[in-house]
C-alpha atoms as a PDB file:
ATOM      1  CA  UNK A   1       0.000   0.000   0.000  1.00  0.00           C
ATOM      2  CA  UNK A   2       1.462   3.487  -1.116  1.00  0.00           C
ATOM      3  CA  UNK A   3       0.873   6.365   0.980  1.00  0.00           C
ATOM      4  CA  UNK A   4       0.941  10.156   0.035  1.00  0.00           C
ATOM      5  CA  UNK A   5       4.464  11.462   0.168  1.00  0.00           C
ATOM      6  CA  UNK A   6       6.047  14.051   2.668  1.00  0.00           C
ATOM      7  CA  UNK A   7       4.581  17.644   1.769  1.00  0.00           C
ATOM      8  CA  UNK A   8       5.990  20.747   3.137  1.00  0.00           C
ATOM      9  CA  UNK A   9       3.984  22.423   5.673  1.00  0.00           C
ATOM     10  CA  UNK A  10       2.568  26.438   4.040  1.00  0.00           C
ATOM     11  CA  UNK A  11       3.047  29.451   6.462  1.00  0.00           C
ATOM     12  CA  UNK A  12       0.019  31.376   7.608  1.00  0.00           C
ATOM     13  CA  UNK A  13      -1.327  34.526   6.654  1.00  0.00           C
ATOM     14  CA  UNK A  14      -0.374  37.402   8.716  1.00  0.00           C
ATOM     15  CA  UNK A  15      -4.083  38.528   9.074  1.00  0.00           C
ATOM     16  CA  UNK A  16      -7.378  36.581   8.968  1.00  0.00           C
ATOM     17  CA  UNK A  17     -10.264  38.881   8.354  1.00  0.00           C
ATOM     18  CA  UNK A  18     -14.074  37.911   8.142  1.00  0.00           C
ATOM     19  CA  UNK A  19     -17.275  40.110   7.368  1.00  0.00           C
ATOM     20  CA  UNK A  20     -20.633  39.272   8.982  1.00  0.00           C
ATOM     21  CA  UNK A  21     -23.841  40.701   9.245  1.00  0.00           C
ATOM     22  CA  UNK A  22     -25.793  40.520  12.758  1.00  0.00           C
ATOM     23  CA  UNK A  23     -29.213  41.393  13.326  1.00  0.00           C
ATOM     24  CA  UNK A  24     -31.090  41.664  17.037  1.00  0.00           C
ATOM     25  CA  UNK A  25     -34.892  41.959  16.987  1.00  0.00           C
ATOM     26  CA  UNK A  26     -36.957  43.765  19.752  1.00  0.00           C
ATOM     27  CA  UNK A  27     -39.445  41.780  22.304  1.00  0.00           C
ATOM     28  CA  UNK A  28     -42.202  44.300  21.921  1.00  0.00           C
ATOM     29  CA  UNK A  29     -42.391  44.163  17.772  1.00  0.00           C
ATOM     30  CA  UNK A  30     -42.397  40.332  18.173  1.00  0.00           C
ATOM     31  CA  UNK A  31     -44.972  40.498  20.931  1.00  0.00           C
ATOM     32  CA  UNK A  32     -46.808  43.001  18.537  1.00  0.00           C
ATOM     33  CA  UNK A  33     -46.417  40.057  15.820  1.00  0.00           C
ATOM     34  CA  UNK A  34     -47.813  37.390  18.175  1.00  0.00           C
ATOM     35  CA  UNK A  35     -50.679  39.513  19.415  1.00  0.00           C
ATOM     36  CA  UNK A  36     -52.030  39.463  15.692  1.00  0.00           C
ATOM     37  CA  UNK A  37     -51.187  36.381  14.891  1.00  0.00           C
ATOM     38  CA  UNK A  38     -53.102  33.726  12.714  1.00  0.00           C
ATOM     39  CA  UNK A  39     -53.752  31.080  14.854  1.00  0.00           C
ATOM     40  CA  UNK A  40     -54.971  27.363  13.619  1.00  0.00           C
ATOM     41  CA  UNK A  41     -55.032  24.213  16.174  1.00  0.00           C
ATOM     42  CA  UNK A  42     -56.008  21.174  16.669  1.00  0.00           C
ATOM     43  CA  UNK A  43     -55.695  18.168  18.471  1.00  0.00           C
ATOM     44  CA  UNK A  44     -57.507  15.040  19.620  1.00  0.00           C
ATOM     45  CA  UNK A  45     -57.095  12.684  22.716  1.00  0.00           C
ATOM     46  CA  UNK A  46     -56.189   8.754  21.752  1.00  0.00           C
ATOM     47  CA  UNK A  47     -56.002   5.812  24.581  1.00  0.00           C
ATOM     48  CA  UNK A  48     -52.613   4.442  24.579  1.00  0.00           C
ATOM     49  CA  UNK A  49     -51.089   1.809  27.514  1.00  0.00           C
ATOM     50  CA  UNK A  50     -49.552   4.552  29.801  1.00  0.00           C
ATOM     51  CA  UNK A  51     -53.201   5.957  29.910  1.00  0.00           C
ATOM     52  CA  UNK A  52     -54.741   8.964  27.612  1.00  0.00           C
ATOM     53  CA  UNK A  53     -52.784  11.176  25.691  1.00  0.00           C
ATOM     54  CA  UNK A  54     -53.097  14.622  23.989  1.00  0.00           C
ATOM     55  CA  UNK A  55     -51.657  15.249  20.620  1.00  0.00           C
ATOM     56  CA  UNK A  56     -52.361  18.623  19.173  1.00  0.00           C
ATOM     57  CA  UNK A  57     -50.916  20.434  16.354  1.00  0.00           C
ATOM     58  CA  UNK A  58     -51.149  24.981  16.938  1.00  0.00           C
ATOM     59  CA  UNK A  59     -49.776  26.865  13.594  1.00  0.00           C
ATOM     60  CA  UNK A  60     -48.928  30.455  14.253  1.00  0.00           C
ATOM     61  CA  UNK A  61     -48.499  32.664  11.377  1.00  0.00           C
ATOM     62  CA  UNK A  62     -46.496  36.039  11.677  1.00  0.00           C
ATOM     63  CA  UNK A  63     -47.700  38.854   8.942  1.00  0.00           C
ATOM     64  CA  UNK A  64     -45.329  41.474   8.713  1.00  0.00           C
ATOM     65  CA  UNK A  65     -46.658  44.207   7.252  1.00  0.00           C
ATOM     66  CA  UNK A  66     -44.831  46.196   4.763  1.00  0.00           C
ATOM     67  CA  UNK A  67     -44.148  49.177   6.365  1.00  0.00           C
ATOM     68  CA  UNK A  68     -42.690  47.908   9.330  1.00  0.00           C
ATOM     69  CA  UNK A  69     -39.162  51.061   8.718  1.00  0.00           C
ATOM     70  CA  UNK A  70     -36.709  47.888   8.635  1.00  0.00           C
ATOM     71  CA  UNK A  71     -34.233  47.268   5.476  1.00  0.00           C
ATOM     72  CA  UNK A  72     -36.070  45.720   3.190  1.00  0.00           C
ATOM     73  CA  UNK A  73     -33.935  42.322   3.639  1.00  0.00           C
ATOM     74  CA  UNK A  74     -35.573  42.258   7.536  1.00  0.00           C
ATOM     75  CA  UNK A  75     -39.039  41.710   5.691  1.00  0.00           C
ATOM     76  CA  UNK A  76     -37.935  38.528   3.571  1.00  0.00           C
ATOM     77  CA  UNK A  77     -39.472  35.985   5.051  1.00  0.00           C
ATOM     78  CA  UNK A  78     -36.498  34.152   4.896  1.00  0.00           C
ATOM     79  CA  UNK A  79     -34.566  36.271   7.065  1.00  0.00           C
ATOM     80  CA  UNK A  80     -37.456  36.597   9.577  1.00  0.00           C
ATOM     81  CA  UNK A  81     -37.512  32.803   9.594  1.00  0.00           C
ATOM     82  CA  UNK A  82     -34.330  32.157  10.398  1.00  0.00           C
ATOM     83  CA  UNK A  83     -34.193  34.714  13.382  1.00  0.00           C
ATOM     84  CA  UNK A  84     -37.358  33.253  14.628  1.00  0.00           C
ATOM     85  CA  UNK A  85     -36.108  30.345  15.230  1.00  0.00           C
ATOM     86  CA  UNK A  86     -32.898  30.837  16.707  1.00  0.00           C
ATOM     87  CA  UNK A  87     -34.858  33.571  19.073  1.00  0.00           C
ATOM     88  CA  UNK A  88     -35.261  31.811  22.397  1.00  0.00           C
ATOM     89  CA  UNK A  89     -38.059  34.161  23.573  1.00  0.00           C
ATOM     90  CA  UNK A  90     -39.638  33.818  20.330  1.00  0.00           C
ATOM     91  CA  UNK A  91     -39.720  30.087  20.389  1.00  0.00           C
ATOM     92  CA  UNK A  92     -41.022  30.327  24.639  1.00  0.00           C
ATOM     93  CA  UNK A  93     -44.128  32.861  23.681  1.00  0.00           C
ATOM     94  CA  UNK A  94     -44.930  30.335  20.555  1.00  0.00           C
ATOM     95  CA  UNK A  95     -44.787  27.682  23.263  1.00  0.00           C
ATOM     96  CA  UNK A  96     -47.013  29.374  25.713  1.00  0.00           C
ATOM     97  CA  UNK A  97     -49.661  30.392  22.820  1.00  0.00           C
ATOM     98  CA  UNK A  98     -49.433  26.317  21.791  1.00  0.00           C
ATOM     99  CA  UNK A  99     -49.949  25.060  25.402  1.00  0.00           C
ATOM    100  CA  UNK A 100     -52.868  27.323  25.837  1.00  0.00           C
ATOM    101  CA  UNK A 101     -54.274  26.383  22.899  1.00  0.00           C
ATOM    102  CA  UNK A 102     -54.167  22.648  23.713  1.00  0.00           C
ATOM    103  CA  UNK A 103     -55.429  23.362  27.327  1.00  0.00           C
ATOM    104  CA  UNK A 104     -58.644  25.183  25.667  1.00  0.00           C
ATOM    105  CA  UNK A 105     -59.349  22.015  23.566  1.00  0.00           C
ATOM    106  CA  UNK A 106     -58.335  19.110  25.490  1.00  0.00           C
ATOM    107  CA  UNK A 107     -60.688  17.605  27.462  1.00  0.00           C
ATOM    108  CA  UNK A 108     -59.334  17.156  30.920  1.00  0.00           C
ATOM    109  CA  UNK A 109     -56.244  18.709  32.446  1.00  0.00           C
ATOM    110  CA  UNK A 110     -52.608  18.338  30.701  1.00  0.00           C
ATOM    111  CA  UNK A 111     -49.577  16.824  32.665  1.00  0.00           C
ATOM    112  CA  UNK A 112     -45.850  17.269  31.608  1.00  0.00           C
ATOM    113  CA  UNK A 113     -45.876  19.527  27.780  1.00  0.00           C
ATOM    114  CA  UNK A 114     -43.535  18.160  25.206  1.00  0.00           C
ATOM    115  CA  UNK A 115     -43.474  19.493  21.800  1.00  0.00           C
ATOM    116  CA  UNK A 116     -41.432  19.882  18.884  1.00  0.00           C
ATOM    117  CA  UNK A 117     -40.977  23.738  16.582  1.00  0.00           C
ATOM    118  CA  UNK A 118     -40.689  24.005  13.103  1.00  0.00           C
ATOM    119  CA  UNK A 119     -40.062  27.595  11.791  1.00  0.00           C
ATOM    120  CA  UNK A 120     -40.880  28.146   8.340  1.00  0.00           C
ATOM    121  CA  UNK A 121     -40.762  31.295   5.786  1.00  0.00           C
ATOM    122  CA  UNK A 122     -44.179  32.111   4.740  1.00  0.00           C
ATOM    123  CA  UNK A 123     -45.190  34.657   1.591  1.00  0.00           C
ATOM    124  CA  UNK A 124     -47.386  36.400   4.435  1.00  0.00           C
ATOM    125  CA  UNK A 125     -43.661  36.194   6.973  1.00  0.00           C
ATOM    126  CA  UNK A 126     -43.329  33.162   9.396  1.00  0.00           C
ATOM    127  CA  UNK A 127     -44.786  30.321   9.684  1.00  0.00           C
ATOM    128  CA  UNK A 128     -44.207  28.578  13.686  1.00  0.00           C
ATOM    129  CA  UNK A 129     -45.837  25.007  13.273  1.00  0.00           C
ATOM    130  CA  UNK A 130     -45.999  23.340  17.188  1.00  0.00           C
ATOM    131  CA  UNK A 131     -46.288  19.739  17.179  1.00  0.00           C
ATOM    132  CA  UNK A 132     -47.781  18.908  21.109  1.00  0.00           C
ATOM    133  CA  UNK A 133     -47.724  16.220  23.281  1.00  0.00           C
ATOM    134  CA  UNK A 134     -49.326  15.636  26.773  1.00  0.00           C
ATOM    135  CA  UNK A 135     -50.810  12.978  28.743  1.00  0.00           C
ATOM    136  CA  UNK A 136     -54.426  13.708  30.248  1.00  0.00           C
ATOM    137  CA  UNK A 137     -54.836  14.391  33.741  1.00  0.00           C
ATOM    138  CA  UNK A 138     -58.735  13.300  34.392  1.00  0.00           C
ATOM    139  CA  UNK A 139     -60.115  13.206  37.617  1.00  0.00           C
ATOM    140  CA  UNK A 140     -62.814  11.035  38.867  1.00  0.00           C
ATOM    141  CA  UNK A 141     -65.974  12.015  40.057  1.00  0.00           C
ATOM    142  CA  UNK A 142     -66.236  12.375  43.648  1.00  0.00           C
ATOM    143  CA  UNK A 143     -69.734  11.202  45.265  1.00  0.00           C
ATOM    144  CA  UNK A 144     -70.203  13.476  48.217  1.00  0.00           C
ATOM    145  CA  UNK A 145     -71.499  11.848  51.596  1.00  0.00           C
ATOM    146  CA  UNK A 146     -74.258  14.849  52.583  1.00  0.00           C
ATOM    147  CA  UNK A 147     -74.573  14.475  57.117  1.00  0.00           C
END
């Protein structure tokens, strides 16, 4: 078996230089975002061996309307997407709005709240699909002894 000869090692360059672009996004204009949100969800209950369990799907979608005074690239929905979902407070409130939702339509109390966030680019902005998971906390009926 031949192996690669002996190559002399290359000196570095004196100065490595790199250009990037950061962006930072305000709580209160994602708050306003959230606040007039499109909201779909569903969900349904199914009998499995641990006991009943809540499955639920909540879709946000984020408009951003077109004079929001940003660059112009802060409107693609591309760009939006991707800082949605490396926002950790974005991600929490689309959390919050998903369990709520679930607790509205469920029909009995929800333990421990798993889920999984997909942020997609939308034409309307973003997109913030929340798959949920729960099991169902039902309590029985009580029959009260009256003296």
């Amino acid at each position: 078996m031949t192996r690669p000869g002996l190559a002399k090692a290359r000196g570095l360059p004196f100065v490595l230089a790199q250009t990037t672009t950061l962006y930072r996004a305000t709580d209160p204009r994602w708050r306003e975002l959230f606040e007039q949100a499109d909201i779909i969800s569903e969900g349904c209950a199914r009998q499995e061996a641990g006991g009943r369990m809540w499955y639920g799907t909540t879709s946000l979608i984020l408009s951003v309307p077109a004079g929001t005074g940003d660059g112009r690239e802060l409107r693609e929905p591309a760009v939006l997407a991707a800082l949605a979902g490396r926002d950790v407070h974005v991600r929490l409130r689309a959390v919050r709005m998903a369990h709520r939702e679930a607790s509205l339509r469920a029909p009995g109390g929800l333990g421990r709240f798993t889920c999984e966030i997909q942020v997609t680019p939308d034409a309307r902005g973003v997109r913030i699909d929340v798959d949920v998971q729960a099991p169902l906390i039902e309590r029985r009926a009580r029959t009260r002894k009256v003296p």
